[in-house]
C-alpha atoms as a PDB file:
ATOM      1  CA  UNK A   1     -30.526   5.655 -44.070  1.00  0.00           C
ATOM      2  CA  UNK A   2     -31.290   3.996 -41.180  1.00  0.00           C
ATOM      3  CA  UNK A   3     -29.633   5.502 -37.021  1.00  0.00           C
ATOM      4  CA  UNK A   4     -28.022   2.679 -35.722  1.00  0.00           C
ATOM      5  CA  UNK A   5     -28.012   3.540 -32.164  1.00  0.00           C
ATOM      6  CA  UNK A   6     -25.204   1.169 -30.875  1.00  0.00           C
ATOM      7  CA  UNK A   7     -23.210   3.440 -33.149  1.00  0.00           C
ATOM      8  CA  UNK A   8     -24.368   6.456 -31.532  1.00  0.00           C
ATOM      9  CA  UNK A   9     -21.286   6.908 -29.044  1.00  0.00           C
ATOM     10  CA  UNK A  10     -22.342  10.616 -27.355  1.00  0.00           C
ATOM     11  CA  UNK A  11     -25.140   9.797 -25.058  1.00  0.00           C
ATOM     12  CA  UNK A  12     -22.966   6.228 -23.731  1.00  0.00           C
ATOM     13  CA  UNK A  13     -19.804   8.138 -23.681  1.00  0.00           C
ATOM     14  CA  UNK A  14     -20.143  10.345 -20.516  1.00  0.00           C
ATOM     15  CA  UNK A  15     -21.284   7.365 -18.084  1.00  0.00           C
ATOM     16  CA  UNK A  16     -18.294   5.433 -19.529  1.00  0.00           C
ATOM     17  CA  UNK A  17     -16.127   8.531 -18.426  1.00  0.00           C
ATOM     18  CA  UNK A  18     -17.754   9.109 -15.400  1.00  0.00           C
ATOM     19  CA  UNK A  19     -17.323   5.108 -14.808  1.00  0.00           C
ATOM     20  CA  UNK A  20     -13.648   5.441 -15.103  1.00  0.00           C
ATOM     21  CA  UNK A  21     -12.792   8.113 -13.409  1.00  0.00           C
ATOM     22  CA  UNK A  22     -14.724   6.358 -10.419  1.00  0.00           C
ATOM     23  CA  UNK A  23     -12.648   3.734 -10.698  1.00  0.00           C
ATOM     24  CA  UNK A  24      -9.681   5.473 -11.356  1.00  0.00           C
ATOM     25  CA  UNK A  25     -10.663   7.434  -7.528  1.00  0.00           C
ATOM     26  CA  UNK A  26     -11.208   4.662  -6.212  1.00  0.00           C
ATOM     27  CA  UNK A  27      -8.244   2.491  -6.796  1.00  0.00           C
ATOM     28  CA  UNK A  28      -6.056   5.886  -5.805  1.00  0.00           C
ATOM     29  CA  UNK A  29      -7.695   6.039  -2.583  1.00  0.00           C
ATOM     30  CA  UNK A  30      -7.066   1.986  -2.223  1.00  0.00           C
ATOM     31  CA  UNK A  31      -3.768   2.941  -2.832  1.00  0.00           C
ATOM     32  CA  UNK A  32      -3.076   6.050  -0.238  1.00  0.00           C
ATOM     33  CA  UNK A  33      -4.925   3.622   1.832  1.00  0.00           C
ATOM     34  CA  UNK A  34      -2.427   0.687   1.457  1.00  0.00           C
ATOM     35  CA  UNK A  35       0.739   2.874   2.050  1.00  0.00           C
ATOM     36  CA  UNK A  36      -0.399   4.723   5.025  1.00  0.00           C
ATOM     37  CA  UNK A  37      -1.493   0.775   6.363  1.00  0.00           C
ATOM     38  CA  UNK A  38       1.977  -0.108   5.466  1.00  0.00           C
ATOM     39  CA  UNK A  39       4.140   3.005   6.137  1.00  0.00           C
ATOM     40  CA  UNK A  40       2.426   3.384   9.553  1.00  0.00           C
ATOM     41  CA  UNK A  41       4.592   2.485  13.252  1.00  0.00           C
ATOM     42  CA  UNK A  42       3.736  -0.910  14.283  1.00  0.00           C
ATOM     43  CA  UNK A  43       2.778  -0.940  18.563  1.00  0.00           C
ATOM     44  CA  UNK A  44       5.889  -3.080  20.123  1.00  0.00           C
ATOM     45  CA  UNK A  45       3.758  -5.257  23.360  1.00  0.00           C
ATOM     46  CA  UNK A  46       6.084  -4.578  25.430  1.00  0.00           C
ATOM     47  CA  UNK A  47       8.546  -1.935  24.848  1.00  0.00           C
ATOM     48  CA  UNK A  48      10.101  -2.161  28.955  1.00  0.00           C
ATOM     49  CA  UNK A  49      11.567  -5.573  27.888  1.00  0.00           C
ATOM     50  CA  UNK A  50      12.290  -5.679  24.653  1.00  0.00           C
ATOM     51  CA  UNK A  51      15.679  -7.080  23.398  1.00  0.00           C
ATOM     52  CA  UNK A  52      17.117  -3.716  22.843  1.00  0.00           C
ATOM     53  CA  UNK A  53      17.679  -2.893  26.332  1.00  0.00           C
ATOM     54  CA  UNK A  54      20.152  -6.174  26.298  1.00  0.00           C
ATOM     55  CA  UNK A  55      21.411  -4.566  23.681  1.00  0.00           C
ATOM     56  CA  UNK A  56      25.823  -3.478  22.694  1.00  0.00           C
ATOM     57  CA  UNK A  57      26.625  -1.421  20.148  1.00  0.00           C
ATOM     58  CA  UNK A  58      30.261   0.288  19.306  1.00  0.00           C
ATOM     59  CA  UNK A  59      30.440   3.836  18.699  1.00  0.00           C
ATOM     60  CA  UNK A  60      32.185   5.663  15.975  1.00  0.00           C
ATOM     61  CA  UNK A  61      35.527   6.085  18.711  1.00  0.00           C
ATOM     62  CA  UNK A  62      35.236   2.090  19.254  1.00  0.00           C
ATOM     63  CA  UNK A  63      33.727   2.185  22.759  1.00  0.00           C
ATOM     64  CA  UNK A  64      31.153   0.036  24.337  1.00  0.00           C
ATOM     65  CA  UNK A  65      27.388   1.924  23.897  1.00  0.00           C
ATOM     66  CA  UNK A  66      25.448  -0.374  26.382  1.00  0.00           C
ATOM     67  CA  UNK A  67      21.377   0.679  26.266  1.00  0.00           C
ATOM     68  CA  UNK A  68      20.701  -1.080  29.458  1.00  0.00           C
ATOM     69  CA  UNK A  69      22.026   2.415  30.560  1.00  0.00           C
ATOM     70  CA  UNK A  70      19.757   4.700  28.719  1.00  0.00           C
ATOM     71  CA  UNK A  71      16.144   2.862  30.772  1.00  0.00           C
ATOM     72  CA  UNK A  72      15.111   4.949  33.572  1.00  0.00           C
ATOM     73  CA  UNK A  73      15.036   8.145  31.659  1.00  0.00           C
ATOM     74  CA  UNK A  74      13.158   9.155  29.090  1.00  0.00           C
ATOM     75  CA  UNK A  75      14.906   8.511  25.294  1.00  0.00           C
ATOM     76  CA  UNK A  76      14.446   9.551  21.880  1.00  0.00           C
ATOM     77  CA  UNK A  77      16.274   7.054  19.613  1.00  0.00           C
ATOM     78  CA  UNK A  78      16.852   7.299  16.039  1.00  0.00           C
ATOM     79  CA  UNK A  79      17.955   5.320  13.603  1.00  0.00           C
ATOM     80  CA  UNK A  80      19.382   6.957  10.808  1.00  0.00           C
ATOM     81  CA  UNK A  81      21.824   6.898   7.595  1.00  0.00           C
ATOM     82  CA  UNK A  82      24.466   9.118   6.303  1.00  0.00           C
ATOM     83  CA  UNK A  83      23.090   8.691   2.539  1.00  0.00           C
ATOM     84  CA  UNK A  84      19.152   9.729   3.926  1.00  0.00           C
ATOM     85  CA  UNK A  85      19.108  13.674   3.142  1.00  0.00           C
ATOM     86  CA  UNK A  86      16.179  13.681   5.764  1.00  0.00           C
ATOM     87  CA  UNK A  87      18.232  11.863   8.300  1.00  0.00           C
ATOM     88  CA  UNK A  88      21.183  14.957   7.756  1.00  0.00           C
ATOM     89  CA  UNK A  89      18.851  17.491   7.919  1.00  0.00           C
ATOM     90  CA  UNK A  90      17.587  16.479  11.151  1.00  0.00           C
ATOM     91  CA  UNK A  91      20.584  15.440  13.557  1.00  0.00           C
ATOM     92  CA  UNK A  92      21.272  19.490  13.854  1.00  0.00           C
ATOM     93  CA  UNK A  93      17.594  20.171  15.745  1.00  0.00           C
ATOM     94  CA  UNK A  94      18.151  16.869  17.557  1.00  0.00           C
ATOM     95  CA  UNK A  95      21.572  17.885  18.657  1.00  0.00           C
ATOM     96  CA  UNK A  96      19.831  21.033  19.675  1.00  0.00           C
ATOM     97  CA  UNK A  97      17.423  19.578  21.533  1.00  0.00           C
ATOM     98  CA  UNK A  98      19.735  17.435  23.201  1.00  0.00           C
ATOM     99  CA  UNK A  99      21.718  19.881  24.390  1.00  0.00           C
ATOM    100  CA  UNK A 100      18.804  21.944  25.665  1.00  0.00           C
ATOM    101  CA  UNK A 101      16.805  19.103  27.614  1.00  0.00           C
ATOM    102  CA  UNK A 102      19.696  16.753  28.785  1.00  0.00           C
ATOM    103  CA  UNK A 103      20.124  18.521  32.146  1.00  0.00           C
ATOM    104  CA  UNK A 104      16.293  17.581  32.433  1.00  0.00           C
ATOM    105  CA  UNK A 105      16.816  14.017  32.082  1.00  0.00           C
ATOM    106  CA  UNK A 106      15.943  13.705  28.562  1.00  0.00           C
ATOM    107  CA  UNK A 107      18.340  11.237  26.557  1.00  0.00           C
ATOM    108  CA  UNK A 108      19.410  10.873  22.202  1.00  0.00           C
ATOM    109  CA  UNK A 109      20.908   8.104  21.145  1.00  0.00           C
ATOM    110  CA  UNK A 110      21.520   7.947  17.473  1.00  0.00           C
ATOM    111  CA  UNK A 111      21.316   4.360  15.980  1.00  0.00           C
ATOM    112  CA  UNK A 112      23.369   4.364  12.195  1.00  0.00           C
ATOM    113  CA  UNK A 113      22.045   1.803   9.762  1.00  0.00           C
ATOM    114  CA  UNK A 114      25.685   2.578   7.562  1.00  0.00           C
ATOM    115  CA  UNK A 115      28.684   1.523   7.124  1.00  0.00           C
ATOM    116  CA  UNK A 116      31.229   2.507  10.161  1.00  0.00           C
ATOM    117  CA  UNK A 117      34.059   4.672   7.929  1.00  0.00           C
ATOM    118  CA  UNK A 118      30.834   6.724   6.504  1.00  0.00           C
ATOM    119  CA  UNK A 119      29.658   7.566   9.848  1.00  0.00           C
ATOM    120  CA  UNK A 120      33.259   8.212  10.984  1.00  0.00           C
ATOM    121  CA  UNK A 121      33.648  10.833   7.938  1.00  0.00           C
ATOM    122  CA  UNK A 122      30.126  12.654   8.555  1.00  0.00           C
ATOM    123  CA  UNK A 123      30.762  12.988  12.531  1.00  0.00           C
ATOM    124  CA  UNK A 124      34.090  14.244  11.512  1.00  0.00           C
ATOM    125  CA  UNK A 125      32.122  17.195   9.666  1.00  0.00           C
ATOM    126  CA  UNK A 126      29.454  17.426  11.966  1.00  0.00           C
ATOM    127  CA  UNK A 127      30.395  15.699  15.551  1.00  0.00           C
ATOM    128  CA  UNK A 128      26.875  15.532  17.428  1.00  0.00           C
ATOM    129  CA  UNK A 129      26.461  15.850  21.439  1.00  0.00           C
ATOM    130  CA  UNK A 130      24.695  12.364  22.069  1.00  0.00           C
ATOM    131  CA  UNK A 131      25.521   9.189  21.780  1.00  0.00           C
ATOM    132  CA  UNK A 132      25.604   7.099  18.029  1.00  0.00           C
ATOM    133  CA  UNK A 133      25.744   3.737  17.938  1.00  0.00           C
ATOM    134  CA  UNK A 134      26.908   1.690  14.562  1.00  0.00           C
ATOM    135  CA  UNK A 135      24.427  -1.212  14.059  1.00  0.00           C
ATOM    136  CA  UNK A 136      24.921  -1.546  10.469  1.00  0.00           C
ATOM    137  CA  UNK A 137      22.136  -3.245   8.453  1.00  0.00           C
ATOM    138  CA  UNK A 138      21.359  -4.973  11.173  1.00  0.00           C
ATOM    139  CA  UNK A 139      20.003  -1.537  12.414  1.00  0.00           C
ATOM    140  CA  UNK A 140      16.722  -2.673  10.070  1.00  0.00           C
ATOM    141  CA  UNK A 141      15.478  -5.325  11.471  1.00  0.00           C
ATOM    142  CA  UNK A 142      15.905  -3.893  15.339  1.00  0.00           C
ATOM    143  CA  UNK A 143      13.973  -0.823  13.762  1.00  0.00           C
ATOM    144  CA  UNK A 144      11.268  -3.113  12.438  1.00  0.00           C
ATOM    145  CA  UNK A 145      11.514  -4.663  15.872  1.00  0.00           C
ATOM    146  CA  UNK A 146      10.099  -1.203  17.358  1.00  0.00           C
ATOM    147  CA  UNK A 147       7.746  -1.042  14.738  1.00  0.00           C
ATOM    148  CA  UNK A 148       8.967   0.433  11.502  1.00  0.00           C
ATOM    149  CA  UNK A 149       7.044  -2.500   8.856  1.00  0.00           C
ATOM    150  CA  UNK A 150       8.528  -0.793   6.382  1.00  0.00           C
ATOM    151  CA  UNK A 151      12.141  -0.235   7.309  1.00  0.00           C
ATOM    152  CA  UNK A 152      12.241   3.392   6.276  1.00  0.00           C
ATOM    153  CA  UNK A 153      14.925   5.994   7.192  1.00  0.00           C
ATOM    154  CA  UNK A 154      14.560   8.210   9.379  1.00  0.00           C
ATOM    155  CA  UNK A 155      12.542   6.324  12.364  1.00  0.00           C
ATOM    156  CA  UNK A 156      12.691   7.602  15.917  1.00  0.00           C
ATOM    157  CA  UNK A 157      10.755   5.904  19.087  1.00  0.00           C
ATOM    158  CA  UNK A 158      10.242   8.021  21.884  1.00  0.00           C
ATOM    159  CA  UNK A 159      10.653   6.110  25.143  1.00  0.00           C
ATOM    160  CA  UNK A 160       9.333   7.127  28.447  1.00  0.00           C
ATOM    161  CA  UNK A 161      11.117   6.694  31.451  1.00  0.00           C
ATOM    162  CA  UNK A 162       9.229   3.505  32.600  1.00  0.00           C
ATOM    163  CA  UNK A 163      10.388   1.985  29.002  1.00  0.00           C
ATOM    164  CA  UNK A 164       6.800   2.543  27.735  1.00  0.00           C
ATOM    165  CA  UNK A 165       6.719   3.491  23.557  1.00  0.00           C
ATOM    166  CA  UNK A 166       5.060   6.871  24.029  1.00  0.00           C
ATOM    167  CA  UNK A 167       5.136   7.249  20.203  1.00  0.00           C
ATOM    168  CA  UNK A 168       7.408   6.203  16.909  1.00  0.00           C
ATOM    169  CA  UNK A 169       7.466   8.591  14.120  1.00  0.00           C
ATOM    170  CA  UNK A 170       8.566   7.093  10.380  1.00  0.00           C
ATOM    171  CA  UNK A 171       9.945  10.224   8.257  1.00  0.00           C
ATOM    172  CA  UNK A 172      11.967  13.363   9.494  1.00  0.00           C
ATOM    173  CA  UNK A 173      11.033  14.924  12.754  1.00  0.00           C
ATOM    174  CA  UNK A 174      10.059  18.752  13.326  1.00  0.00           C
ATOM    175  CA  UNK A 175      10.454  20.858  16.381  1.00  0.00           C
ATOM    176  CA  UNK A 176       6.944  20.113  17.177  1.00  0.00           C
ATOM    177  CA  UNK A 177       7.330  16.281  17.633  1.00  0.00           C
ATOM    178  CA  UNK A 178      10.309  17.090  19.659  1.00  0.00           C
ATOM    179  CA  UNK A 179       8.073  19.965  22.242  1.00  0.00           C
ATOM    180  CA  UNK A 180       5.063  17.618  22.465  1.00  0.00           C
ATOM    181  CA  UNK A 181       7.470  14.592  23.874  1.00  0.00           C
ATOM    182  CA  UNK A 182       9.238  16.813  26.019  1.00  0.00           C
ATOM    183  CA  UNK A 183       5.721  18.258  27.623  1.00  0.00           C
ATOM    184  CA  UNK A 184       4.562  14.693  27.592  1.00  0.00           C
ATOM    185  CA  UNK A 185       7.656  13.096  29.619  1.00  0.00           C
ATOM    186  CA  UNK A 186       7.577  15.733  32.187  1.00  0.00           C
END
């Protein structure tokens, strides 16, 4: 009996592996690549006029939150949902930081992408210090406005006082994101 080698599999088998795997890597890192490219702020040209400062929202009590009165100072806004867990689990630090920096000049204003009786409900349980504004899903597109391409809860700008976009962060913030803007607006 004659070896065939075309049926002889072992010594074509380990390329074919390592081929796949390869390409397998490859199309992963593609991937990470894509999301980060898509998931990643967006630069705003001009942050000092943008439409937001022309802005009116109404707060959870029904009064008039104008932002033409927030420019000047610096501001951390954040748009946010009640149904986000990361969202929840940040307000508390923000609140904190709020309440430690405001005498400093240092502004929050809270911008929820929800529906009005759900924010009402969760402020009931947990009232926050700074200002919230209910924008609804029209929240989205103002956040994609500032840069978030892909719309994603939580988002939070960092203004400087001259109206400048010192950074956006997509995803939940951590005390150090909330240090390095303070040191950096000082």
């Amino acid at each position: 009996m004659k070896d065939n080698s075309s049926m002889n599999t072992s010594t074509s088998t380990p390329s074919r592996r390592h081929l796949l795997w390869g390409a397998g890597a490859a199309a992963a890192v593609a991937g990470v690549g894509v999301a980060m490219w898509r998931y990643e702020p967006r630069g705003v040209a001009d942050a000092a006029s943008h439409p937001l400062w022309a802005q009116q929202f109404e707060t959870p009590s029904g009064e008039a939150l104008a932002m033409a009165g927030f420019q000047g100072k610096p501001l951390l806004l954040n748009f946010w949902a009640t149904w986000c867990p990361p969202c929840i689990e940040e307000l508390p630090m923000i609140d904190a930081f709020w309440r430690e920096n405001t005498a400093n000049g240092h502004q929050v204003v809270a911008l929820a992408i929800d529906q009005p009786s759900a924010v009402r409900k969760f402020l009931g349980r947990q009232p926050l210090g700074f200002p919230v504004g209910l924008v609804g899903l029209e929240g989205t597109q103002l956040a994609k406005s500032l840069g978030n391409a892909a719309g994603g809860l939580p988002f939070t700008v960092f203004f400087k006082a001259d109206g400048s976009i010192w950074r956006q962060k997509m995803g939940q913030l951590t005390a150090d994101d909330l240090a390095q803007w303070r040191s950096a607006t000082l």
